[in-house]
C-alpha atoms as a PDB file:
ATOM      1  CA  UNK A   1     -51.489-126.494-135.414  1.00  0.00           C
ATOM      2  CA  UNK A   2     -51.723-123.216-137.205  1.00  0.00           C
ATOM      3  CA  UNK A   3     -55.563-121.618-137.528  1.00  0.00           C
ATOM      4  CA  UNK A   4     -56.261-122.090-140.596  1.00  0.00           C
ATOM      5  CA  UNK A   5     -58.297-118.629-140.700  1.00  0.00           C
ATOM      6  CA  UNK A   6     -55.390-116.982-139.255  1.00  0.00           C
ATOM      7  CA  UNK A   7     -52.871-118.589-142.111  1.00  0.00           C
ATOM      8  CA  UNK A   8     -55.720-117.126-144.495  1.00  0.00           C
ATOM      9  CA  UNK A   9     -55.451-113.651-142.867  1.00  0.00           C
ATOM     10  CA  UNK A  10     -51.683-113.513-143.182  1.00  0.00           C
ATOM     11  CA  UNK A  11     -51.587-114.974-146.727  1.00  0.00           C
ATOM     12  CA  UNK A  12     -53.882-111.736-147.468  1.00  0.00           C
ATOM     13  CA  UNK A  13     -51.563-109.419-145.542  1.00  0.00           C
ATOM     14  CA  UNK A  14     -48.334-110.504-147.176  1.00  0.00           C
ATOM     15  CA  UNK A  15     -49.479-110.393-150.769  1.00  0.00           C
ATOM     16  CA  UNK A  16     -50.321-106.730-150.429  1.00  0.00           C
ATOM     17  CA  UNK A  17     -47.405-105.936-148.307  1.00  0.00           C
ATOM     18  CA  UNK A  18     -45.017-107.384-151.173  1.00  0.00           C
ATOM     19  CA  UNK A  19     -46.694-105.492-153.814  1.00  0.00           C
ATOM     20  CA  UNK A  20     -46.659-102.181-151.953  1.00  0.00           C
ATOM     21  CA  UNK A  21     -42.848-102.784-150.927  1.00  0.00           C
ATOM     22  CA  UNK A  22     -42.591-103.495-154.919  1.00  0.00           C
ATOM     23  CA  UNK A  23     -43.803 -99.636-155.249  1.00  0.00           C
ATOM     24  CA  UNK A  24     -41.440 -98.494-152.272  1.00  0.00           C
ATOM     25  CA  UNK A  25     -44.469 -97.810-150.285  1.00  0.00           C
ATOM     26  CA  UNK A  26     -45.519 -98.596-146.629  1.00  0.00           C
ATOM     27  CA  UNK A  27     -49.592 -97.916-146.953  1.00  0.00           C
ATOM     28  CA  UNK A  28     -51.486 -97.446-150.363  1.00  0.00           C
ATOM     29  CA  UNK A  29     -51.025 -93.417-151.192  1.00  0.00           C
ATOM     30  CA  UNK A  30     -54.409 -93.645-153.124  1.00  0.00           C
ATOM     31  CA  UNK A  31     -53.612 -93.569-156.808  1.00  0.00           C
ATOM     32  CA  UNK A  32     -54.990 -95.501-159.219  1.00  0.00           C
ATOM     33  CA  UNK A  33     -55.038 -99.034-158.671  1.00  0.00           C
ATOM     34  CA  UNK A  34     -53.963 -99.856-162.477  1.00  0.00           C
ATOM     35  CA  UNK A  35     -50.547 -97.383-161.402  1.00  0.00           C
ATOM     36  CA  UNK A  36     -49.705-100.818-159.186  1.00  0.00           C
ATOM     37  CA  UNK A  37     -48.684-102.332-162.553  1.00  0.00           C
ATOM     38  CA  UNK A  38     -49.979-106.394-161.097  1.00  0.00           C
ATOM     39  CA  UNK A  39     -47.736-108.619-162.909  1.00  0.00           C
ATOM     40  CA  UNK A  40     -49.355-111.753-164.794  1.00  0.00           C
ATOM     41  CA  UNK A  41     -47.917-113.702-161.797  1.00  0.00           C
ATOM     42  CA  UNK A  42     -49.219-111.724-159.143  1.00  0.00           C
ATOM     43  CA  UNK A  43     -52.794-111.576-160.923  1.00  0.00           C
ATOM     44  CA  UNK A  44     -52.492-114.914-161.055  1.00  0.00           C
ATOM     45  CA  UNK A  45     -51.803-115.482-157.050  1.00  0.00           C
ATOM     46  CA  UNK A  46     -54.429-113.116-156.032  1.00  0.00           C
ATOM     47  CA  UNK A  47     -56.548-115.120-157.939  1.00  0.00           C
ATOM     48  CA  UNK A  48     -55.844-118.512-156.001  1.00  0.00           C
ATOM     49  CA  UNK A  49     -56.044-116.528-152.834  1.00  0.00           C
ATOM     50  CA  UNK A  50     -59.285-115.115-153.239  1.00  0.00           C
ATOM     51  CA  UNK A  51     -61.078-118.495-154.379  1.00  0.00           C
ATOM     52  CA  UNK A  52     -59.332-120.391-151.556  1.00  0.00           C
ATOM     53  CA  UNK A  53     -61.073-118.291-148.922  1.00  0.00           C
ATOM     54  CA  UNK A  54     -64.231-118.784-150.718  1.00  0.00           C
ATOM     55  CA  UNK A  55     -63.303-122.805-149.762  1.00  0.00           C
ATOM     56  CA  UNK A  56     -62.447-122.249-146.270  1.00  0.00           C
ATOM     57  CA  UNK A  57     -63.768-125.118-144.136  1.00  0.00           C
ATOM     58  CA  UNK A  58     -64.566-122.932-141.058  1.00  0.00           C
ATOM     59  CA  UNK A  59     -66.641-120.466-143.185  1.00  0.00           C
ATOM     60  CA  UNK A  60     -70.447-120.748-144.133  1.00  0.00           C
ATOM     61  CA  UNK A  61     -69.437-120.849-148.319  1.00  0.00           C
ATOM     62  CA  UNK A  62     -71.874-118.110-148.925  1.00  0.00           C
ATOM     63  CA  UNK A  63     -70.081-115.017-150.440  1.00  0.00           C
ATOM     64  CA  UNK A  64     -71.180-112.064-148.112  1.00  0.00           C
ATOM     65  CA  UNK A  65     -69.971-113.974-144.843  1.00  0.00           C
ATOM     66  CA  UNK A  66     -66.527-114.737-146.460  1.00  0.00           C
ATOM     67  CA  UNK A  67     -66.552-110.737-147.788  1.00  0.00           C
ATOM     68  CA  UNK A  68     -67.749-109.391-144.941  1.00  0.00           C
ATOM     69  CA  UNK A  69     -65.967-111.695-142.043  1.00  0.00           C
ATOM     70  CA  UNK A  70     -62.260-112.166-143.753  1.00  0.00           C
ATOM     71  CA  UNK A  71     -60.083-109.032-143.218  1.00  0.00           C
ATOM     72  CA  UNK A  72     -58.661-108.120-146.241  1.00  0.00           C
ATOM     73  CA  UNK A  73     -61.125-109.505-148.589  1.00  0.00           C
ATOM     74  CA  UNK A  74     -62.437-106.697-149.836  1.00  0.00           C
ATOM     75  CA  UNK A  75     -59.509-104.738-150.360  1.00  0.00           C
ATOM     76  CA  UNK A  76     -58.398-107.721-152.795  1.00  0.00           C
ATOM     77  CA  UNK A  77     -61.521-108.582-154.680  1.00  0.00           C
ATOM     78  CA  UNK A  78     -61.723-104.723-155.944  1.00  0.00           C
ATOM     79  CA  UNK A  79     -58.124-104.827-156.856  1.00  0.00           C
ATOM     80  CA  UNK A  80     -58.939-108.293-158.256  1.00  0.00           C
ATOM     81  CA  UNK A  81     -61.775-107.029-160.102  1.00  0.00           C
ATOM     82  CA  UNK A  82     -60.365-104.162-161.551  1.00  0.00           C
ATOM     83  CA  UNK A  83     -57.855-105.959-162.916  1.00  0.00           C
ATOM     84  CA  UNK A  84     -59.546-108.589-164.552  1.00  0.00           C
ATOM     85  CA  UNK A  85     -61.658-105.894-166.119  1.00  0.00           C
ATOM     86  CA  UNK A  86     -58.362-104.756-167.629  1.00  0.00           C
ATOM     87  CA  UNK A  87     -57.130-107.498-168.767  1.00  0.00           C
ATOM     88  CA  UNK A  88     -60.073-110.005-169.647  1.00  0.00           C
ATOM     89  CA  UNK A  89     -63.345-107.325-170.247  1.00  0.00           C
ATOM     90  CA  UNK A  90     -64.381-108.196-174.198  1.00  0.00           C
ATOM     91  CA  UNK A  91     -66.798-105.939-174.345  1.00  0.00           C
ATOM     92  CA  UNK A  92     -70.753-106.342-174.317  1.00  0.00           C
ATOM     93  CA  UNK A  93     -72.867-105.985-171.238  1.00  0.00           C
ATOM     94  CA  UNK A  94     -71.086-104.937-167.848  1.00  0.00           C
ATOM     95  CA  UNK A  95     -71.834-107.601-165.103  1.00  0.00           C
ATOM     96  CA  UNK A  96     -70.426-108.840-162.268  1.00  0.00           C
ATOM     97  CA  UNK A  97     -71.076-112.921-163.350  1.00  0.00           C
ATOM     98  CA  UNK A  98     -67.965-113.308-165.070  1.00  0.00           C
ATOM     99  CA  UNK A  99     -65.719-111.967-162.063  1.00  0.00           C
ATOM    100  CA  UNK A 100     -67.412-113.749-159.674  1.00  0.00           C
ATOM    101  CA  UNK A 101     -67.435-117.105-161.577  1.00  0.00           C
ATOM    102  CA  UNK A 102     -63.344-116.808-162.386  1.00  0.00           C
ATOM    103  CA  UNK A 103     -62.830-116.624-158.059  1.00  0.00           C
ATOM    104  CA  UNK A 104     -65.872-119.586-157.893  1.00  0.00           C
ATOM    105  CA  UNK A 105     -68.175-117.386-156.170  1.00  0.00           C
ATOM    106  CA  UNK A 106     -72.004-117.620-156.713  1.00  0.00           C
ATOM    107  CA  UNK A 107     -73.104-114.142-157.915  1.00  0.00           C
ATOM    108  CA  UNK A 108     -76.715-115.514-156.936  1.00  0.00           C
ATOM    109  CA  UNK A 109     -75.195-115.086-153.188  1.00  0.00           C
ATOM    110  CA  UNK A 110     -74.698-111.499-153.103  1.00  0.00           C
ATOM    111  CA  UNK A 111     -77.293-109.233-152.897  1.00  0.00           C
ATOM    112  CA  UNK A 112     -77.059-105.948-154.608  1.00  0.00           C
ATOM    113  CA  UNK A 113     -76.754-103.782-151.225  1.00  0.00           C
ATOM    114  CA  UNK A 114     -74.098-106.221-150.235  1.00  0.00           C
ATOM    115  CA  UNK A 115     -71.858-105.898-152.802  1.00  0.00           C
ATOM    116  CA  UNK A 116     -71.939-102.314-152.880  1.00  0.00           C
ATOM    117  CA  UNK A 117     -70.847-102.131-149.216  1.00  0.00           C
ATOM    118  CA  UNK A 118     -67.703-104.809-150.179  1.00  0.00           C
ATOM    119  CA  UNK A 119     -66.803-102.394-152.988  1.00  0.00           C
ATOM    120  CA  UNK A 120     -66.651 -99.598-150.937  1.00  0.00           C
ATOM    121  CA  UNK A 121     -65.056-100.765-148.332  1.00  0.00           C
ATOM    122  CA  UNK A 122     -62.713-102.392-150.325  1.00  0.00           C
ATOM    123  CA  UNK A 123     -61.904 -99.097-152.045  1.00  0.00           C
ATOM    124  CA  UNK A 124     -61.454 -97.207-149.111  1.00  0.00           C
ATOM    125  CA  UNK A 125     -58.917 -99.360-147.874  1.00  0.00           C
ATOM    126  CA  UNK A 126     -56.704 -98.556-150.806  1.00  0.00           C
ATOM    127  CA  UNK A 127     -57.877 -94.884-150.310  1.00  0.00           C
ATOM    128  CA  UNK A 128     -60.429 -94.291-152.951  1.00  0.00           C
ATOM    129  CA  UNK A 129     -64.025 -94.112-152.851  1.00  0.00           C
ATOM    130  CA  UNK A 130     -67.007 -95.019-155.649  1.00  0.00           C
ATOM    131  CA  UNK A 131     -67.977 -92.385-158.391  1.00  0.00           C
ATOM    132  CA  UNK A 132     -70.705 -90.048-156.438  1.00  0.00           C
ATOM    133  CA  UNK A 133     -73.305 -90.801-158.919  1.00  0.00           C
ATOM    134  CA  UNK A 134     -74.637 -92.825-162.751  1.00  0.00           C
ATOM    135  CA  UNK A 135     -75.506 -96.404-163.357  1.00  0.00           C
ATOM    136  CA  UNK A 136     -73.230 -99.201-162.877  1.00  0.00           C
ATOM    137  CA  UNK A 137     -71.765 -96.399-160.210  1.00  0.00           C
ATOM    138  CA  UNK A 138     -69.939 -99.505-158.465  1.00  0.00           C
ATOM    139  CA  UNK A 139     -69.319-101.539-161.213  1.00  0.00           C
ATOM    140  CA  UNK A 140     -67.959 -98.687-163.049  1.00  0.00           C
ATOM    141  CA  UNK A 141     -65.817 -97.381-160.284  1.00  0.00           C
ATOM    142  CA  UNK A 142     -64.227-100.839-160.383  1.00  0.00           C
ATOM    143  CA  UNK A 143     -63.784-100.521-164.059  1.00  0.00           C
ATOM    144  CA  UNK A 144     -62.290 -97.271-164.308  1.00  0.00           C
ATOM    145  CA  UNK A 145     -59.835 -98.271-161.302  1.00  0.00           C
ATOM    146  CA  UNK A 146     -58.551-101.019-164.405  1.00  0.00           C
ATOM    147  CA  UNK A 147     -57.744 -97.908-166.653  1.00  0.00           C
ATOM    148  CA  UNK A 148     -58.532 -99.362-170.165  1.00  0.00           C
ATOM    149  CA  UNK A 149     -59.616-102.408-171.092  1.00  0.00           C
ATOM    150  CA  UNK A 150     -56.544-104.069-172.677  1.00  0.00           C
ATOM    151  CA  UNK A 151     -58.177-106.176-175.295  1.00  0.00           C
ATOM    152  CA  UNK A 152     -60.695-103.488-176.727  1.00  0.00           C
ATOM    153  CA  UNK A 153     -58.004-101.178-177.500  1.00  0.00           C
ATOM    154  CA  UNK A 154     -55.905-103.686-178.877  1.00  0.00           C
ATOM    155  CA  UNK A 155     -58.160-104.709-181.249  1.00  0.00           C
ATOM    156  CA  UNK A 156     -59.645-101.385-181.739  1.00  0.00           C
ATOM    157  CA  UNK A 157     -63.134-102.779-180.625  1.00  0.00           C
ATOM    158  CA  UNK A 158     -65.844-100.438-178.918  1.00  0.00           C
ATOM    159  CA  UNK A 159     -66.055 -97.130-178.164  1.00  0.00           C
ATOM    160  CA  UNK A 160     -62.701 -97.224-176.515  1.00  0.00           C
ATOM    161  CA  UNK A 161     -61.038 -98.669-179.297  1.00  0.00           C
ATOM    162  CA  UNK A 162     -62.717 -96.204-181.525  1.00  0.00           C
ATOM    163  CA  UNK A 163     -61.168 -92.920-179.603  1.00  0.00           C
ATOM    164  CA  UNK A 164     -57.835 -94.369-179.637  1.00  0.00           C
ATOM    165  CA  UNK A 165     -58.109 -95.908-183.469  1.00  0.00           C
ATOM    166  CA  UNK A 166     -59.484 -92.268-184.210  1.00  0.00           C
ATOM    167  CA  UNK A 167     -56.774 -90.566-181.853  1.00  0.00           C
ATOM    168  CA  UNK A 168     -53.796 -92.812-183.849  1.00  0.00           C
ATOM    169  CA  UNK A 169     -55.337 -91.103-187.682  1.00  0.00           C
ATOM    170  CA  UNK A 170     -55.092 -87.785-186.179  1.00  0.00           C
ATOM    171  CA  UNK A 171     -51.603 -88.275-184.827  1.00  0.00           C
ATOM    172  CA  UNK A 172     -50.207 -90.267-188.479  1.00  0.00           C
ATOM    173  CA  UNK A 173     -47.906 -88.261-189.916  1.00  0.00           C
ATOM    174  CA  UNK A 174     -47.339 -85.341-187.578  1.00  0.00           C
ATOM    175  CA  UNK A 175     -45.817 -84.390-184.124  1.00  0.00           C
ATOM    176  CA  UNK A 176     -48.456 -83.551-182.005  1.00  0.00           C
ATOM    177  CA  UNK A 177     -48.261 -82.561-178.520  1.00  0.00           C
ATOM    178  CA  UNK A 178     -49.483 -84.561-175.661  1.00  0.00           C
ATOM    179  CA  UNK A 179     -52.300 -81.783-175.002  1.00  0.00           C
ATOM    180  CA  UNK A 180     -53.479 -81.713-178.379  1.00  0.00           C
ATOM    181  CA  UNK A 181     -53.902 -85.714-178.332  1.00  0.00           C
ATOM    182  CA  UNK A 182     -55.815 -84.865-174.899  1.00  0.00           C
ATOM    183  CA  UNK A 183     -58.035 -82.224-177.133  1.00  0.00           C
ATOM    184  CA  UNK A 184     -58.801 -84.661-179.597  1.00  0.00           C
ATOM    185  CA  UNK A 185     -59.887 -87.546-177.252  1.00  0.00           C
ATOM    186  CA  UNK A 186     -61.465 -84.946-175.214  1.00  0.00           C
ATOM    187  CA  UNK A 187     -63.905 -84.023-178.205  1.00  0.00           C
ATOM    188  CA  UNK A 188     -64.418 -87.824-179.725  1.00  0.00           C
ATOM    189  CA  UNK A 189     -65.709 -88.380-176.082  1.00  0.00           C
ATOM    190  CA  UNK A 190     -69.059 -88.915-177.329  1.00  0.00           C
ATOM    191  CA  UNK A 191     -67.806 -92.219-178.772  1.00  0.00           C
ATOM    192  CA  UNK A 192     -66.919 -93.466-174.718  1.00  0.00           C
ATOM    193  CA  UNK A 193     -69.227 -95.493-172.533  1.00  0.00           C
ATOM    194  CA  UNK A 194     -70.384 -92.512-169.816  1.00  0.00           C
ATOM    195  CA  UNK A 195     -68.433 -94.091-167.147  1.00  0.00           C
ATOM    196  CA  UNK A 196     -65.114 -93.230-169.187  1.00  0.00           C
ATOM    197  CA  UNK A 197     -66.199 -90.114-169.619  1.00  0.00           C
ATOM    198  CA  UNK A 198     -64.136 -88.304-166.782  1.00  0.00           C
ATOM    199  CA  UNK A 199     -61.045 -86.500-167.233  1.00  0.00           C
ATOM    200  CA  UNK A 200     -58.617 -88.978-166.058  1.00  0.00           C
ATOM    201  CA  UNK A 201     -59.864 -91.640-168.495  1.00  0.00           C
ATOM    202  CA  UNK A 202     -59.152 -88.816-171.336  1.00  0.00           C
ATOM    203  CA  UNK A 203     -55.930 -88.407-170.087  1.00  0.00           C
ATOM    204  CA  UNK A 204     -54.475 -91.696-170.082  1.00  0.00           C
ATOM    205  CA  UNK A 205     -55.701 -92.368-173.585  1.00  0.00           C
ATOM    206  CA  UNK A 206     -53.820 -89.500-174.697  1.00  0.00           C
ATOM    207  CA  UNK A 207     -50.902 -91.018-172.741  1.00  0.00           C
ATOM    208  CA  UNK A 208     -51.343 -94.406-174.238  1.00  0.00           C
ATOM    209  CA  UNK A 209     -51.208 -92.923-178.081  1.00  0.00           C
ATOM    210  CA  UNK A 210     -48.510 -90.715-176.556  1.00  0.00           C
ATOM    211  CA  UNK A 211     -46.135 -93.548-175.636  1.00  0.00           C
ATOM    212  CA  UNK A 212     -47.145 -95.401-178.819  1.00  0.00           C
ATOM    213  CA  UNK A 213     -45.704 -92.535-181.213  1.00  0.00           C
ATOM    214  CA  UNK A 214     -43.053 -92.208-178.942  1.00  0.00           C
ATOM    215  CA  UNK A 215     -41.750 -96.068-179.116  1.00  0.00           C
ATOM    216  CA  UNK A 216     -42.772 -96.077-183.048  1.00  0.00           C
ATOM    217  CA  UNK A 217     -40.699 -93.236-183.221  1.00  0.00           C
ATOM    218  CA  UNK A 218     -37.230 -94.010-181.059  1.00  0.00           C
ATOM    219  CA  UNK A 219     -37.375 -98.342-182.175  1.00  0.00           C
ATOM    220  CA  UNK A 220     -37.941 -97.008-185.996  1.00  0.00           C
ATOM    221  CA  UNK A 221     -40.995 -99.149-186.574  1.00  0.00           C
ATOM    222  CA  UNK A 222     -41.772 -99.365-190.079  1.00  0.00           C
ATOM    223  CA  UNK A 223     -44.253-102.685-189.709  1.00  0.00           C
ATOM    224  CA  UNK A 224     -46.785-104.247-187.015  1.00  0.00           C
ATOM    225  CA  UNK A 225     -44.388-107.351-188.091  1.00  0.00           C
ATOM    226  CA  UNK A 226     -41.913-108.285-184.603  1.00  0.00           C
ATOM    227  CA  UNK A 227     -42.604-104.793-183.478  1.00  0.00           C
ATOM    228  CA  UNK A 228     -41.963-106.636-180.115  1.00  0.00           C
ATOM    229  CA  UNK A 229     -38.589-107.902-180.177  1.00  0.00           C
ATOM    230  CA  UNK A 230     -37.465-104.528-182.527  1.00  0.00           C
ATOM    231  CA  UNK A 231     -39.193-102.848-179.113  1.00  0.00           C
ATOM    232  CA  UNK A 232     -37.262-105.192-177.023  1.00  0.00           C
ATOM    233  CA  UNK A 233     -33.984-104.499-178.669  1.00  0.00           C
ATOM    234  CA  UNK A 234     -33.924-100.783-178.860  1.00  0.00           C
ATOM    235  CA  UNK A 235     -35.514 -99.863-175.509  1.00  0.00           C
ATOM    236  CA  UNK A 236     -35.092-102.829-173.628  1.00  0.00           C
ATOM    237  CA  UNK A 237     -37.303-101.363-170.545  1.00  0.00           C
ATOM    238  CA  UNK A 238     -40.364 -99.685-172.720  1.00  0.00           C
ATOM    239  CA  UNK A 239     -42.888-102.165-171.022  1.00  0.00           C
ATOM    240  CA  UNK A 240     -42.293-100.272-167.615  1.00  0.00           C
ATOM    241  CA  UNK A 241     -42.686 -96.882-169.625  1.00  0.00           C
ATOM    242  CA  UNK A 242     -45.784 -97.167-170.694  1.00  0.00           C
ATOM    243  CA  UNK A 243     -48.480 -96.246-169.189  1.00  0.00           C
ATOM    244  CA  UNK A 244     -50.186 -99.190-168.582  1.00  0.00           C
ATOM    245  CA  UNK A 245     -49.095-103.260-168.529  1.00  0.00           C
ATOM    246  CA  UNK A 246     -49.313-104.923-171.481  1.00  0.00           C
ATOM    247  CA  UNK A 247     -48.728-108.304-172.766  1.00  0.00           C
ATOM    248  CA  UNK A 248     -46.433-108.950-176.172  1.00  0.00           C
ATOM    249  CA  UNK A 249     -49.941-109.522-178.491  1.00  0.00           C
ATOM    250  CA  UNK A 250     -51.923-106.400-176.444  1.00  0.00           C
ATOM    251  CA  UNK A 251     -49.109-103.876-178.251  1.00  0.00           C
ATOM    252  CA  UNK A 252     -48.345-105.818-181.011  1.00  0.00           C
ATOM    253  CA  UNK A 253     -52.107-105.276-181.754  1.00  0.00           C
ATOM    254  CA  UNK A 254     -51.651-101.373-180.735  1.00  0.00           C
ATOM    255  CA  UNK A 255     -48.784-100.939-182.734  1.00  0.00           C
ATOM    256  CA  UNK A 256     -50.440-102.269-185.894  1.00  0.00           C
ATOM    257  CA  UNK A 257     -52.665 -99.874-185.709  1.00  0.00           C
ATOM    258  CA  UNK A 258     -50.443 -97.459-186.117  1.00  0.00           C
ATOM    259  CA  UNK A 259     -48.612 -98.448-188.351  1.00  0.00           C
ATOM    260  CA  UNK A 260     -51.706 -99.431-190.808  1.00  0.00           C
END
């Protein structure tokens, strides 16, 4: 009969070795962990792993000996949790809770200390470390490692949304340059929680607008209306040019903006 634990330990080990052979890569090379591009399906999966080993029979249930005793655990939560930031945060207070609840973990089980030392181990095995200093420093090192929240900017909600609502006026009507859209979100920075306020953040929201005028532009969009399947039509691989992956209503929200 097959160890259980041991099945656990390779489930974790091929999961990241088929999405780093998806990016023609043999170890992570330390960039971003939102450049890995997760698919729905493979958010999905890692999801399923990570609460199974919360289940495992031979472990004590408690969250810090399942973190701190399963090999690869760590690299996968912050992955995990960067990701859901991207694609679930709704804005209002940062916390922990809701990640922890949507892999059944008990946030009441993980000490503040403990977590930290998860995070950063978990980072460092994908080659990146926490921010050096500010509140929410792990939280919001997990958080920028989603890029943008997906659902803010789509809806133009919160301070993010604001920049790149603000960023989209600017840009109506004329052909700016990629660093004159960084200029501009550079100097509505004011409007970004401080943890977004790093350069890298400023830069991909000038790439995101970037990419926006630039699919308006070559698919001829004249309405928010199936801006999708005219997308689809005219540049049938724009998903895997921009800069970040969205869903069909995440731009469809983006591009109304625009447009309006």
């Amino acid at each position: 009969m097959v160890n259980r634990h041991s099945t656990d330990l390779q489930d974790f080990l091929d999961w990241k070795r088929r999405l780093l052979q998806r990016h023609g890569l043999d170890r992570p090379d330390a960039r971003p962990l939102y450049r890995y591009r997760l698919t729905m399906s493979e958010f999905s999966t890692l999801e399923s792993l990570l609460r199974t080993s919360l289940k495992e029979p031979s472990m004590t249930h408690h969250l810090d000996a399942v973190a701190s005793q399963r090999p690869g655990f760590a690299c996968l939560f912050v992955l995990y949790a960067a990701e859901w930031w991207q694609r679930q945060y709704e804005g209002g207070h940062w916390s922990w809770e809701p990640i922890l609840k949507r892999i059944g973990a008990d946030p009441d089980e993980w000490s503040q200390a403990q977590r930290s030392e998860c995070v950063t181990r978990g980072l460092r095995d994908w080659g990146l470390k926490p921010r050096a200093d500010g509140g929410l420093r792990y939280l919001g090192s997990v958080a920028v490692q989603g890029g943008l929240p997906l659902r803010l900017l789509a809806e133009a909600r919160g301070g993010i949304g604001q920049v790149l609502g603000r960023v989209v006026q600017l840009a109506r009507g004329s052909r700016a340059t990629q660093p004159e859209l960084l200029a501009w979100v550079d100097s509505l920075q004011g409007l970004l929680p401080r943890t977004y306020r790093q350069a890298a953040i400023f830069a991909l929201l000038a790439e995101v607008v970037w990419s926006i005028l630039d699919l308006k532009e070559q698919a001829r969009l004249t309405s928010g209306s199936n801006a999708v399947q005219q997308l689809d039509e005219a540049i049938p691989d724009w998903r895997e040019r921009f800069p970040l992956p969205v869903d069909d209503a995440q731009v469809r929200g983006l591009i109304e903006q625009l447009v309006r």
